[in-house]
PDB file of N, CA and C in Angstrom:
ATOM      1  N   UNK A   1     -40.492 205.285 300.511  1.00  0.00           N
ATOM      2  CA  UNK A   1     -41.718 204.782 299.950  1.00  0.00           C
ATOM      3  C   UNK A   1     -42.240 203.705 300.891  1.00  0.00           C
ATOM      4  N   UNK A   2     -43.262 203.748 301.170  1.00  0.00           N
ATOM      5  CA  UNK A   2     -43.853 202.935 302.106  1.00  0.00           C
ATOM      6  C   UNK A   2     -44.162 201.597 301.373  1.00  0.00           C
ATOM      7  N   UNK A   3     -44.415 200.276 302.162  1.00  0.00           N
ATOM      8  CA  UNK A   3     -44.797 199.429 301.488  1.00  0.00           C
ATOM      9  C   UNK A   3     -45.940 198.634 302.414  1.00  0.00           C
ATOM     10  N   UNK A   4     -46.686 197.832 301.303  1.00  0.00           N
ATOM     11  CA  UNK A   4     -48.114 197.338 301.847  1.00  0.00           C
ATOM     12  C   UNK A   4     -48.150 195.834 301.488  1.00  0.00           C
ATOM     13  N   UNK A   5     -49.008 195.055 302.018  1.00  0.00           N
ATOM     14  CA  UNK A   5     -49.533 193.623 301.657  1.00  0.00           C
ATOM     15  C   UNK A   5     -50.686 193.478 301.447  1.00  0.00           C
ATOM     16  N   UNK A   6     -50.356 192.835 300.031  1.00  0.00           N
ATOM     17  CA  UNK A   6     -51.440 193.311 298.849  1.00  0.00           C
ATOM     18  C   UNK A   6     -51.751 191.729 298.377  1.00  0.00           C
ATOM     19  N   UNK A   7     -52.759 190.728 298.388  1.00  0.00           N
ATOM     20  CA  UNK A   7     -53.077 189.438 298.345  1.00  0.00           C
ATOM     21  C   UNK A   7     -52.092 188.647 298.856  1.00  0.00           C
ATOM     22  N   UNK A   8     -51.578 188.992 299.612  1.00  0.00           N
ATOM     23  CA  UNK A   8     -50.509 188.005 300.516  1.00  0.00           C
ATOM     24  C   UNK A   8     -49.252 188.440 300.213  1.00  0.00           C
ATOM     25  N   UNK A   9     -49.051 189.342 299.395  1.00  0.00           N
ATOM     26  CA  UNK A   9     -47.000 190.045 298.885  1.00  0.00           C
ATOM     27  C   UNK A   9     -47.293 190.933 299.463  1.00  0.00           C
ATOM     28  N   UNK A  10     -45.838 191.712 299.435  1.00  0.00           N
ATOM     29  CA  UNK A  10     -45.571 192.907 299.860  1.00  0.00           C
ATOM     30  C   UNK A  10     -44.928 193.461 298.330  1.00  0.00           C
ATOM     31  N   UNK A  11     -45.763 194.811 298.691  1.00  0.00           N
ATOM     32  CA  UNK A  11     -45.641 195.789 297.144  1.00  0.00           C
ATOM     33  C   UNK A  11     -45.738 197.069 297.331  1.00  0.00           C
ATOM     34  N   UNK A  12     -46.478 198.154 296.639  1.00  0.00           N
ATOM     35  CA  UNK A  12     -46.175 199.249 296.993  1.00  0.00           C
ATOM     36  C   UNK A  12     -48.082 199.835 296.691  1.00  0.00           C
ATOM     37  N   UNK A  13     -48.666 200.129 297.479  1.00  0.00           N
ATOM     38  CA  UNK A  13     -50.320 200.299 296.984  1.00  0.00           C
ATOM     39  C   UNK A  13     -50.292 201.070 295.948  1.00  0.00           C
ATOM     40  N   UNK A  14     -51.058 201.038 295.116  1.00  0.00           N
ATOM     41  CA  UNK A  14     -52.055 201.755 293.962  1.00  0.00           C
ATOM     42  C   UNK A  14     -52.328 202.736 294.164  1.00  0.00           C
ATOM     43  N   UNK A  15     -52.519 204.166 293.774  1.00  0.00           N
ATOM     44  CA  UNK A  15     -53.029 204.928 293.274  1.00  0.00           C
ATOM     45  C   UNK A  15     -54.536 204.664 292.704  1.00  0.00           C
ATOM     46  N   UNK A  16     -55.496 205.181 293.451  1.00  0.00           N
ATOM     47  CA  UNK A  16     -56.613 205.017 292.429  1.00  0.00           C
ATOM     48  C   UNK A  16     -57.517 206.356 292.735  1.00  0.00           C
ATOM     49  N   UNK A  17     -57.689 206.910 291.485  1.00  0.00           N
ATOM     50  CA  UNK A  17     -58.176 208.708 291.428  1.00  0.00           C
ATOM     51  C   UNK A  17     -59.556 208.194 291.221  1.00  0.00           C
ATOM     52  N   UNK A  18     -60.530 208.965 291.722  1.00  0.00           N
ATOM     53  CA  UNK A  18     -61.753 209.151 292.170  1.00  0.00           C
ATOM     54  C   UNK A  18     -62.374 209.689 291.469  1.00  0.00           C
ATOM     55  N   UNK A  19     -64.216 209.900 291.003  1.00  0.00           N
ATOM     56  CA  UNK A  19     -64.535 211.203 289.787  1.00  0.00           C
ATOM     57  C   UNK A  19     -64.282 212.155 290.957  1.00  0.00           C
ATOM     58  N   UNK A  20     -64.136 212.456 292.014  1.00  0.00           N
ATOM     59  CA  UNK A  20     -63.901 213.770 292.406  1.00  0.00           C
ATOM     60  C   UNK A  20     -62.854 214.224 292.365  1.00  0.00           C
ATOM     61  N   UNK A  21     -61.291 213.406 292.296  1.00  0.00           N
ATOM     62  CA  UNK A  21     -60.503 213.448 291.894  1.00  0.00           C
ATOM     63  C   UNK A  21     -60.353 214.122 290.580  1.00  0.00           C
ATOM     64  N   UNK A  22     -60.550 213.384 289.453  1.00  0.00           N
ATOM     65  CA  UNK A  22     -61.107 213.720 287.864  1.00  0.00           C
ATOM     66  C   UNK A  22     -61.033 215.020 288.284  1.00  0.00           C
ATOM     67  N   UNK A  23     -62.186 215.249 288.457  1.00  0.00           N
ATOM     68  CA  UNK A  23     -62.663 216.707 288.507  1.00  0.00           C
ATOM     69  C   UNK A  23     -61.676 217.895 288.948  1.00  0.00           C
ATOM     70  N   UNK A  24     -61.287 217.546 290.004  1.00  0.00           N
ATOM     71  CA  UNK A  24     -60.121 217.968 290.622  1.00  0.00           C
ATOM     72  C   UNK A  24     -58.926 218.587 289.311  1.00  0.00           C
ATOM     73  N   UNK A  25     -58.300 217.501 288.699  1.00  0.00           N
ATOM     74  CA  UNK A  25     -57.554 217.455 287.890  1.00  0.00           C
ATOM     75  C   UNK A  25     -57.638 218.407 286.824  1.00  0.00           C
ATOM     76  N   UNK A  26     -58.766 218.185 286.439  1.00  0.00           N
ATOM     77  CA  UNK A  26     -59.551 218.803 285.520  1.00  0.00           C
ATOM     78  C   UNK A  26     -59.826 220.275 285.400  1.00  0.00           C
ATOM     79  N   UNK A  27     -59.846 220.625 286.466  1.00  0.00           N
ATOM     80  CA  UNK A  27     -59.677 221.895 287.205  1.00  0.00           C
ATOM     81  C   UNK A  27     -58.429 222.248 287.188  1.00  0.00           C
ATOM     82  N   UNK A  28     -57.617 221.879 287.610  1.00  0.00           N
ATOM     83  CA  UNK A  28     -56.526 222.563 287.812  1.00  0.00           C
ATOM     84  C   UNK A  28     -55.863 222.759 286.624  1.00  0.00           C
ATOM     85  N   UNK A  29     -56.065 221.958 285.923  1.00  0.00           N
ATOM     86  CA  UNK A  29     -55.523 221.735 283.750  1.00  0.00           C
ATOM     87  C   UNK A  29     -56.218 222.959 283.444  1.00  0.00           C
ATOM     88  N   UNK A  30     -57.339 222.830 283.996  1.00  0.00           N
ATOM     89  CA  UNK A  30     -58.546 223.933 283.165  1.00  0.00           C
ATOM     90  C   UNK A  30     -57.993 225.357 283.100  1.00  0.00           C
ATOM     91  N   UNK A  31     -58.169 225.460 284.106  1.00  0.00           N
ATOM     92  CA  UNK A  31     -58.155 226.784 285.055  1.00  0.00           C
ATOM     93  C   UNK A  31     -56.848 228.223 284.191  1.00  0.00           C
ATOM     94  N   UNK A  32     -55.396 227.211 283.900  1.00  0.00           N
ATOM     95  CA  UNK A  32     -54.840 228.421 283.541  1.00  0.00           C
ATOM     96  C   UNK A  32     -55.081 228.944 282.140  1.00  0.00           C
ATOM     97  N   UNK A  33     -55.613 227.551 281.527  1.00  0.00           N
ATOM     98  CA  UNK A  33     -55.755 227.797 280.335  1.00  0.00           C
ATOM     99  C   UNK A  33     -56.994 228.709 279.606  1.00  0.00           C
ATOM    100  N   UNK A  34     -58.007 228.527 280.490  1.00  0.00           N
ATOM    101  CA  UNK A  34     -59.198 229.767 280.791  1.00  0.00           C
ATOM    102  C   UNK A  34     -58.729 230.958 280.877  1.00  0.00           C
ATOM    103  N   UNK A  35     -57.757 231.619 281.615  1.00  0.00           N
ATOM    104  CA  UNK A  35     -57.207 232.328 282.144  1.00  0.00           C
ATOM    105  C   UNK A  35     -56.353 233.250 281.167  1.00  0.00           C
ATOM    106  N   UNK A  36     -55.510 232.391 280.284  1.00  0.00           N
ATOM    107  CA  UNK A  36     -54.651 232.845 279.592  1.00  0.00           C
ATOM    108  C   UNK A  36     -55.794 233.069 278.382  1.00  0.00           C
ATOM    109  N   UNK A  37     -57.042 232.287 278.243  1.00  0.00           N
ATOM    110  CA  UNK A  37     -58.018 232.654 277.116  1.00  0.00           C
ATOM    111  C   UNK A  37     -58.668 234.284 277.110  1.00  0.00           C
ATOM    112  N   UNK A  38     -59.171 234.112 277.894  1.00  0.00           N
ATOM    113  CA  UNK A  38     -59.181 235.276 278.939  1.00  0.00           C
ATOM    114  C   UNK A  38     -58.435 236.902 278.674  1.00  0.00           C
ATOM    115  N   UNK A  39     -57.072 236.144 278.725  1.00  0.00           N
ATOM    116  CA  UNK A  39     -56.420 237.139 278.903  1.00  0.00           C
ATOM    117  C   UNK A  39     -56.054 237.723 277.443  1.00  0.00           C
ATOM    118  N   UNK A  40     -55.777 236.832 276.421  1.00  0.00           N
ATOM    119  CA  UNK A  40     -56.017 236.992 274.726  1.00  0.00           C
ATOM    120  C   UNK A  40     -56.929 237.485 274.363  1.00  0.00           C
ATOM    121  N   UNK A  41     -58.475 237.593 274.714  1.00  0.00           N
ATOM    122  CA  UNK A  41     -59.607 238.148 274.247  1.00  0.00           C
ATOM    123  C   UNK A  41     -59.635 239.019 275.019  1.00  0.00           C
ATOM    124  N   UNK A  42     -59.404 239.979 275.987  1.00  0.00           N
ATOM    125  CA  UNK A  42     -59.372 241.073 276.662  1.00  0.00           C
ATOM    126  C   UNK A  42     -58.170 242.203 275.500  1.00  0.00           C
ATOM    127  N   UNK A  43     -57.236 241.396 275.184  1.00  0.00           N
ATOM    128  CA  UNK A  43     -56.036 241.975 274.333  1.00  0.00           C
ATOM    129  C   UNK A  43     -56.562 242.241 273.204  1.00  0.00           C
ATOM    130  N   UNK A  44     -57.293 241.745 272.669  1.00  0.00           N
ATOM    131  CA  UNK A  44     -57.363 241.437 271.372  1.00  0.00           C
ATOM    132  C   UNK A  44     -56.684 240.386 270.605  1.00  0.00           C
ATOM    133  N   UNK A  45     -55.646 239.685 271.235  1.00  0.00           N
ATOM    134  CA  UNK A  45     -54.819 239.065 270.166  1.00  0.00           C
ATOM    135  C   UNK A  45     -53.606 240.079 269.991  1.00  0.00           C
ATOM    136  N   UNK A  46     -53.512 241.797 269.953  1.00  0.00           N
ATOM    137  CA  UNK A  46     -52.682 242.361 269.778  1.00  0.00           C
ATOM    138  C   UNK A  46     -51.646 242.150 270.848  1.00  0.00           C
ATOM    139  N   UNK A  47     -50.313 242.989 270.451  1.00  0.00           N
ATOM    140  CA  UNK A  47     -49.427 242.680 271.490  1.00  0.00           C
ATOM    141  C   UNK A  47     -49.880 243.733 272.945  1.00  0.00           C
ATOM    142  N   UNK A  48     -49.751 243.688 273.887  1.00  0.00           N
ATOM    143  CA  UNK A  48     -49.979 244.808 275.077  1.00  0.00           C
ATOM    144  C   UNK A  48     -49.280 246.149 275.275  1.00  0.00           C
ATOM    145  N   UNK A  49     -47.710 245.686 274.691  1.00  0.00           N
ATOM    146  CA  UNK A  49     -47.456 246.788 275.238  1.00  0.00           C
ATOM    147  C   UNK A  49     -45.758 247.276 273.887  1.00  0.00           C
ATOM    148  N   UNK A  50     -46.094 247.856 272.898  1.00  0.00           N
ATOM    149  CA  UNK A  50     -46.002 248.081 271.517  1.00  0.00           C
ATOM    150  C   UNK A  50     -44.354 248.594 271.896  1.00  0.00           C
ATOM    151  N   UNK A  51     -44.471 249.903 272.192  1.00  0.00           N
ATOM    152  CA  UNK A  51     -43.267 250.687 272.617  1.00  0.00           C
ATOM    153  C   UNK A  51     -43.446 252.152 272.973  1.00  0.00           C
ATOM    154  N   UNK A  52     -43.024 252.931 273.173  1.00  0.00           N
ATOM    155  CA  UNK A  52     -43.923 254.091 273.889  1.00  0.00           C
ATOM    156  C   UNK A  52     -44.732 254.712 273.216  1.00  0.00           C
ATOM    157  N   UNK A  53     -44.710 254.497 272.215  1.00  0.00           N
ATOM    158  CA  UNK A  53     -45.469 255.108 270.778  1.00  0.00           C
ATOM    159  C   UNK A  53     -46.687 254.111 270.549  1.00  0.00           C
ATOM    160  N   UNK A  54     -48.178 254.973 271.143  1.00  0.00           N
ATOM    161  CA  UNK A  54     -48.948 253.948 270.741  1.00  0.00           C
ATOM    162  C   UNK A  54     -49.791 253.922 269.850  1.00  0.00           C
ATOM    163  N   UNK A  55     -50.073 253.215 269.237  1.00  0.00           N
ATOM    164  CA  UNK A  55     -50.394 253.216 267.751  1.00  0.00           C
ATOM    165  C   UNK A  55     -51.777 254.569 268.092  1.00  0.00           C
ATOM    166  N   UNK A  56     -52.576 254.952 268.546  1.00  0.00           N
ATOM    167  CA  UNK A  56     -53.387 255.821 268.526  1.00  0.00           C
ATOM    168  C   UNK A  56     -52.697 257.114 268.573  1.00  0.00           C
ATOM    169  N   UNK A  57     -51.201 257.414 269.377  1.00  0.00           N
ATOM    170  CA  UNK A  57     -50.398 258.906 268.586  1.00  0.00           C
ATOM    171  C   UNK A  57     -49.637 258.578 267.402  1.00  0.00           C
ATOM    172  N   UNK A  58     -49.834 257.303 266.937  1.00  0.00           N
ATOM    173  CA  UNK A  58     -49.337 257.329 265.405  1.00  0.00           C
ATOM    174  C   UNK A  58     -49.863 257.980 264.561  1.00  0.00           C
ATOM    175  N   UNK A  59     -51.418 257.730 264.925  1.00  0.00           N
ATOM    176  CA  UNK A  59     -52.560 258.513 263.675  1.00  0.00           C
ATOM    177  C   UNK A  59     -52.414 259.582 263.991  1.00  0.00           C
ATOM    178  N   UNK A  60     -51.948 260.211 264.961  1.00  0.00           N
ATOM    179  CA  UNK A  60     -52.297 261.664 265.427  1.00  0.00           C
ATOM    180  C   UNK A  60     -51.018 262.485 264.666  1.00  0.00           C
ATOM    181  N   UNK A  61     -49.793 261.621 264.121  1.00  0.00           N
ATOM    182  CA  UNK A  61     -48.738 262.541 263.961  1.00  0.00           C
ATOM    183  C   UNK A  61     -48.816 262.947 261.983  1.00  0.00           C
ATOM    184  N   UNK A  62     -48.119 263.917 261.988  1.00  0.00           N
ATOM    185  CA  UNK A  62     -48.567 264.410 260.568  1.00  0.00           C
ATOM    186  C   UNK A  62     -47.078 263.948 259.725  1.00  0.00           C
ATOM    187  N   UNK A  63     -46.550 263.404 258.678  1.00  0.00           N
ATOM    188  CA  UNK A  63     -45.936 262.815 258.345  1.00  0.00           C
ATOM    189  C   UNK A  63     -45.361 262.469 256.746  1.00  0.00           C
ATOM    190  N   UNK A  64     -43.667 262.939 256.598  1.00  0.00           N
ATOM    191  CA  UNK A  64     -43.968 262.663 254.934  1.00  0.00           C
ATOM    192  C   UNK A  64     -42.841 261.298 255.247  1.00  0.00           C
ATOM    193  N   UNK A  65     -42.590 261.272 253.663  1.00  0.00           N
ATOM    194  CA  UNK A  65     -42.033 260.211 253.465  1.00  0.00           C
ATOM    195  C   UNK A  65     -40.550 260.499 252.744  1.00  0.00           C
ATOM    196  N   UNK A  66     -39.448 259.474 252.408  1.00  0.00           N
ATOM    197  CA  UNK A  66     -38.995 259.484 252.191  1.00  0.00           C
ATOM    198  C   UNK A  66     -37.850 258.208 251.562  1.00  0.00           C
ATOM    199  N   UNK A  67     -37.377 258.076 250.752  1.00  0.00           N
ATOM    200  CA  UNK A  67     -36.441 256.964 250.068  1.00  0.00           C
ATOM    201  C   UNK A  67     -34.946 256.781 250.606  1.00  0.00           C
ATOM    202  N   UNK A  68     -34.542 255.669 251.236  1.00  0.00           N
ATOM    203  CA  UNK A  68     -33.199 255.645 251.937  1.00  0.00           C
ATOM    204  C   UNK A  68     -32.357 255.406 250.189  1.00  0.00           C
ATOM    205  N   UNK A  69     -31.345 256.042 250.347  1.00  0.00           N
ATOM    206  CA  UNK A  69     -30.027 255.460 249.139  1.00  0.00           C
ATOM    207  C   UNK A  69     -29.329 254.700 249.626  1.00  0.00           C
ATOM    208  N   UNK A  70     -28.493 254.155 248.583  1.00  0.00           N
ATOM    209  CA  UNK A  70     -27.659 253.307 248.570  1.00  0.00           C
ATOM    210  C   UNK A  70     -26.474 254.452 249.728  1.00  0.00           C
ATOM    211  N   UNK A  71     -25.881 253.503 250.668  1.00  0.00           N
ATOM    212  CA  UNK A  71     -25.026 253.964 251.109  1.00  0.00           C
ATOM    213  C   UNK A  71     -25.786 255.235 252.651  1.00  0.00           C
ATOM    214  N   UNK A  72     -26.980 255.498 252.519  1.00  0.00           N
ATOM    215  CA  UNK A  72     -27.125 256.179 253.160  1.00  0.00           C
ATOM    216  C   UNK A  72     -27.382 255.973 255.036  1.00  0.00           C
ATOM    217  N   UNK A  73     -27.401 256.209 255.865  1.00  0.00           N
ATOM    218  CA  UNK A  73     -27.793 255.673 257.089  1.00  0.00           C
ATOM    219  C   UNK A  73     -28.999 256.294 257.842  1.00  0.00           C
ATOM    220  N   UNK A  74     -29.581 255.679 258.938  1.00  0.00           N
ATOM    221  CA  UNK A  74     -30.761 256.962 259.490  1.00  0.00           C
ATOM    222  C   UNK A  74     -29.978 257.879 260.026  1.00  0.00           C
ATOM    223  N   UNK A  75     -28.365 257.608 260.591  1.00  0.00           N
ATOM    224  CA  UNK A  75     -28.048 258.648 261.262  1.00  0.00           C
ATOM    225  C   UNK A  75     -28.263 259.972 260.177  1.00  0.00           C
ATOM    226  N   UNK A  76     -27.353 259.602 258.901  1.00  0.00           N
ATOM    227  CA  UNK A  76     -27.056 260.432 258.249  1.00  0.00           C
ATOM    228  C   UNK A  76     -28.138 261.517 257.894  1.00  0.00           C
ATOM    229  N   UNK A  77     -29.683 260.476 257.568  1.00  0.00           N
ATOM    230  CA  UNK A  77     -30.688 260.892 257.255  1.00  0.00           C
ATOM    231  C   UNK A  77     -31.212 262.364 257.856  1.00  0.00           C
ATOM    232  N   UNK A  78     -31.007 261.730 259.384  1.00  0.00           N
ATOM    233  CA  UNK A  78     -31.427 262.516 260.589  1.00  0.00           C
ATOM    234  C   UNK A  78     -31.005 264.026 260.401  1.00  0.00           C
ATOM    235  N   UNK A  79     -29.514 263.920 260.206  1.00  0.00           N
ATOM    236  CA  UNK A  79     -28.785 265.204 260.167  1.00  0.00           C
ATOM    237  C   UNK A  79     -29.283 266.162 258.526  1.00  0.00           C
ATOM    238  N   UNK A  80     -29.756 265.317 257.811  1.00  0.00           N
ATOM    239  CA  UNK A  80     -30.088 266.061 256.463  1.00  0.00           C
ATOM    240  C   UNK A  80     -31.498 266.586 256.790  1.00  0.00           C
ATOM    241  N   UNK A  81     -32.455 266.076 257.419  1.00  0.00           N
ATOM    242  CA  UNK A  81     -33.711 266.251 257.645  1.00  0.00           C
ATOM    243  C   UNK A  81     -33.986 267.157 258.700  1.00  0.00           C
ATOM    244  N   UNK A  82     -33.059 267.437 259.774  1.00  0.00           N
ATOM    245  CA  UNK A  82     -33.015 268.066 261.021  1.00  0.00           C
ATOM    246  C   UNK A  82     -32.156 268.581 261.324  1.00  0.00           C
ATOM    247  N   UNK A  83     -31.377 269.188 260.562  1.00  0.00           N
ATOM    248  CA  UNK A  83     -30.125 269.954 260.964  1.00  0.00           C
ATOM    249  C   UNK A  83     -29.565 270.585 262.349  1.00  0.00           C
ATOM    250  N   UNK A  84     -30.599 271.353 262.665  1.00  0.00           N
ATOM    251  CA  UNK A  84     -30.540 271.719 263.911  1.00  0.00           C
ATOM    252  C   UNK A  84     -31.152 270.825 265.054  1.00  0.00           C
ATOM    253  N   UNK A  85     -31.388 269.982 264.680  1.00  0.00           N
ATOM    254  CA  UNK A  85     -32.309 269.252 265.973  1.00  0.00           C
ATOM    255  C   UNK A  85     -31.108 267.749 266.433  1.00  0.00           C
ATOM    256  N   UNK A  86     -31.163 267.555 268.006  1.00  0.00           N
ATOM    257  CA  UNK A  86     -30.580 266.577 267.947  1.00  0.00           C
ATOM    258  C   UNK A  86     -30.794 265.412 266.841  1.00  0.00           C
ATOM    259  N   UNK A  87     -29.859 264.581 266.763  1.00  0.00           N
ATOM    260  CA  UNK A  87     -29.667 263.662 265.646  1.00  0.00           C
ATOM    261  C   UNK A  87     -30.324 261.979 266.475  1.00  0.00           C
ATOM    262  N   UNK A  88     -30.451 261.773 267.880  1.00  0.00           N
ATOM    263  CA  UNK A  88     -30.505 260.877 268.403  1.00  0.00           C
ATOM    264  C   UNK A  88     -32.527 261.023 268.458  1.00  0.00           C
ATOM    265  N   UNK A  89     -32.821 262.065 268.624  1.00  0.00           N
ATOM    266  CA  UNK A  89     -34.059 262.205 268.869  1.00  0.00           C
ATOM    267  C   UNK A  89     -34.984 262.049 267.333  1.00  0.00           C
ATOM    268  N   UNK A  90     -34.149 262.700 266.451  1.00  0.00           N
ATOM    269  CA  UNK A  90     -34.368 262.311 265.261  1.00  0.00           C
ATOM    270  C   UNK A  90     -35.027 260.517 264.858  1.00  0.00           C
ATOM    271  N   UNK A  91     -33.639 260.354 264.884  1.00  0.00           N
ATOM    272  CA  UNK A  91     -33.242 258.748 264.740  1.00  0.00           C
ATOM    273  C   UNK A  91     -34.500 257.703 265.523  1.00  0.00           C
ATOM    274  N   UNK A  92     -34.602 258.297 266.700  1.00  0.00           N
ATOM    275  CA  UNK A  92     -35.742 257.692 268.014  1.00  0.00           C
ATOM    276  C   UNK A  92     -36.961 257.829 267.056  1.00  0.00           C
ATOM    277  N   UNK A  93     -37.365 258.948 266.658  1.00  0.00           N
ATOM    278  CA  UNK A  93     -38.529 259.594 266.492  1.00  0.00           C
ATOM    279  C   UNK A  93     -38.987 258.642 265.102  1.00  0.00           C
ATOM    280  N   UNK A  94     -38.002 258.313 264.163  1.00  0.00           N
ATOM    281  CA  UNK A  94     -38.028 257.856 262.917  1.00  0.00           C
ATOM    282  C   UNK A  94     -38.280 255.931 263.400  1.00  0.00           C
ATOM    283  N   UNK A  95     -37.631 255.864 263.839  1.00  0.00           N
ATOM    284  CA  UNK A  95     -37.735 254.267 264.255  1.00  0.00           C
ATOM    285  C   UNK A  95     -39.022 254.102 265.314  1.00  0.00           C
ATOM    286  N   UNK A  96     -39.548 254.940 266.179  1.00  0.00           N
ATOM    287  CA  UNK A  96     -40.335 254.330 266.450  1.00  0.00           C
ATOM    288  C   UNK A  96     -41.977 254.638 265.415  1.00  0.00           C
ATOM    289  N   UNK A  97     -41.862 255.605 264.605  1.00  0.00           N
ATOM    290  CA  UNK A  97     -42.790 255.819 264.301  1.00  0.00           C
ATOM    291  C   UNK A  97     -43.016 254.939 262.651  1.00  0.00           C
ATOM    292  N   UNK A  98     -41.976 254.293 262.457  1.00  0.00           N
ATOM    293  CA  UNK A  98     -42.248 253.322 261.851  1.00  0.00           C
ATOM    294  C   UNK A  98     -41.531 251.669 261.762  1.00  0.00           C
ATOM    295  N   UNK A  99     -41.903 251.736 263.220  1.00  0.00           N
ATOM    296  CA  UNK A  99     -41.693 250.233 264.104  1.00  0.00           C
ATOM    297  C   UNK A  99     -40.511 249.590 263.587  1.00  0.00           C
ATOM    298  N   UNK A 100     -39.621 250.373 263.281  1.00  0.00           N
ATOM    299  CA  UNK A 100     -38.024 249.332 263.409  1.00  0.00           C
ATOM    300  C   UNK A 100     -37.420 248.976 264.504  1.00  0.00           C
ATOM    301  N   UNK A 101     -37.277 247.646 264.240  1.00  0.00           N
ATOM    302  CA  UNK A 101     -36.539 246.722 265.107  1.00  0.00           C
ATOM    303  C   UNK A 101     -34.521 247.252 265.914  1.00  0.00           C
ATOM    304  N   UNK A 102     -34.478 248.313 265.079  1.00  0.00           N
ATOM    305  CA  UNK A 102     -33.204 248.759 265.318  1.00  0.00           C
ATOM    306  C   UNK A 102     -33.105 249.996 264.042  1.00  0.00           C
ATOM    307  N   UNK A 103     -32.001 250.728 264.173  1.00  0.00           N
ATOM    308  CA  UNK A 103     -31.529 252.003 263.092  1.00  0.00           C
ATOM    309  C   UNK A 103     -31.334 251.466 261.851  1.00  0.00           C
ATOM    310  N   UNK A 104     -31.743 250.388 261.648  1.00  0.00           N
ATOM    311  CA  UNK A 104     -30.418 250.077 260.532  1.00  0.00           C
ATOM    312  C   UNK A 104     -31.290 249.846 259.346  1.00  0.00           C
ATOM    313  N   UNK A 105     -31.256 250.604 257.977  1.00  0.00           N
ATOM    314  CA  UNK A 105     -31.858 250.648 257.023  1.00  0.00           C
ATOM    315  C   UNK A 105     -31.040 249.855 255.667  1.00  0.00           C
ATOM    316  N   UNK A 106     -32.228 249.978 254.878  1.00  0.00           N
ATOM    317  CA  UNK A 106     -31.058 249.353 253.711  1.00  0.00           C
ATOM    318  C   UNK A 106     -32.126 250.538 252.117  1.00  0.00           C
ATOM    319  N   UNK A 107     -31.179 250.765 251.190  1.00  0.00           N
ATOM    320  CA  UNK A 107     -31.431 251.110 250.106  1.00  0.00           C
ATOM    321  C   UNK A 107     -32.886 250.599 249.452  1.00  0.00           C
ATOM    322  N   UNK A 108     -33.491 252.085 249.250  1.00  0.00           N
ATOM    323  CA  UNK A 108     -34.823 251.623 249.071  1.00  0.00           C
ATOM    324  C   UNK A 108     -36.100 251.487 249.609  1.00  0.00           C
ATOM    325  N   UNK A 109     -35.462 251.781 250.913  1.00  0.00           N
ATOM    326  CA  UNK A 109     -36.344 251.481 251.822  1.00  0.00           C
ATOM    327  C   UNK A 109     -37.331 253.135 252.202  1.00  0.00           C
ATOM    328  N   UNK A 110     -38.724 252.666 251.835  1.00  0.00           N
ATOM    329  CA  UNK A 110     -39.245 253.892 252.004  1.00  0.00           C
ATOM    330  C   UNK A 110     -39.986 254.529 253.779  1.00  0.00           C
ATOM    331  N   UNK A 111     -39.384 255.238 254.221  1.00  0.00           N
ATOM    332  CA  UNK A 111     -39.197 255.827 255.779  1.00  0.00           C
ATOM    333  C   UNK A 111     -40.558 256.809 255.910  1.00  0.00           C
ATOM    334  N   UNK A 112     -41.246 257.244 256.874  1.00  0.00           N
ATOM    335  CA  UNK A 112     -42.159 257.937 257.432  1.00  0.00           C
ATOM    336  C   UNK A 112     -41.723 258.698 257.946  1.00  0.00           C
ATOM    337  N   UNK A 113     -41.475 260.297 258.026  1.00  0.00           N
ATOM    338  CA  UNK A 113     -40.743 260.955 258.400  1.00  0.00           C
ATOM    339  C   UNK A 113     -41.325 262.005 259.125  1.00  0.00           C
ATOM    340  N   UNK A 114     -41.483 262.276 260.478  1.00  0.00           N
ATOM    341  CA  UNK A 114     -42.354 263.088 261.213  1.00  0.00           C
ATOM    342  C   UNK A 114     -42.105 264.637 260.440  1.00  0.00           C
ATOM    343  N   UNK A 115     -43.023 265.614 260.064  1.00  0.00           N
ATOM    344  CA  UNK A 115     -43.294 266.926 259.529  1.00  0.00           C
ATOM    345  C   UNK A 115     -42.843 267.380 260.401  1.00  0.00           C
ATOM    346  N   UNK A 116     -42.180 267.378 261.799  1.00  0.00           N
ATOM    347  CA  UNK A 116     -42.340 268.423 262.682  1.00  0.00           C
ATOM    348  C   UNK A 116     -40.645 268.605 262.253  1.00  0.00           C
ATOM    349  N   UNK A 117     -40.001 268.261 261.395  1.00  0.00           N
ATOM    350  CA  UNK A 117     -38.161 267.890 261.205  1.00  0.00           C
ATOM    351  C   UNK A 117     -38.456 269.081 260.174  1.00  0.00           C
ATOM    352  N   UNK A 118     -39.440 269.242 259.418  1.00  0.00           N
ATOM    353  CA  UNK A 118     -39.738 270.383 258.057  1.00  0.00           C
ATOM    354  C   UNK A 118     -39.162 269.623 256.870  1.00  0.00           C
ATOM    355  N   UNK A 119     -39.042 268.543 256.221  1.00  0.00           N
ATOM    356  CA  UNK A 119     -38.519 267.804 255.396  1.00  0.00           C
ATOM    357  C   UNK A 119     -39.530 268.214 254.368  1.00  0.00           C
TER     358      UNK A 119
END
């Protein structure tokens, strides 16, 4: 750190920001926050990027429903609903088309079940 003589001591000079400075500052604060505004109103506010399933082939898919039991699982589901069809693609097909966070269901819970399984 450099040092200066400042009314007859020795000290360390001042800092003193400028309005062009200001401005400066001001700008650079500004700028990402524009940016990221920007970037929210281009989105909508929605999230960008959902999961491969995007909500516009959601509407497109034809779909019944169904009641999980006590005790029951999606695997299990899968195999009652799709017998012949893999059980993993099942399972995929069921969770993403009604946005679960993971397989894991609980009693009661009413499921969206793609028509193309023949349920």
């Amino acid at each position: 750190m450099s040092t200066a003589i400042v009314n007859g001591t020795i000290g360390t000079p001042r800092l003193r920001i400028t309005r062009r400075g200001y401005a400066l500052l001001t700008l650079i604060v500004a700028f990402p926050l524009v940016i990221a505004a920007l970037g929210f109103a281009v989105n909508g506010g929605g999230a960008a990027a959902m999961d491969p399933v995007s909500a516009a082939s959601l509407k497109s898919v034809a779909f019944g429903h169904v009641t999980v039991q006590a005790g029951e699982s999606l695997w299990q589901l899968a195999a009652q609903i799709a017998p012949s069809a893999d059980p993993r693609d099942v399972v995929s097909d069921i969770v993403h088309l009604n946005q679960l966070s993971s397989a894991v269901v609980q009693p009661g819970q009413t499921l969206a079940i793609p028509l193309k399984y023949g349920h």
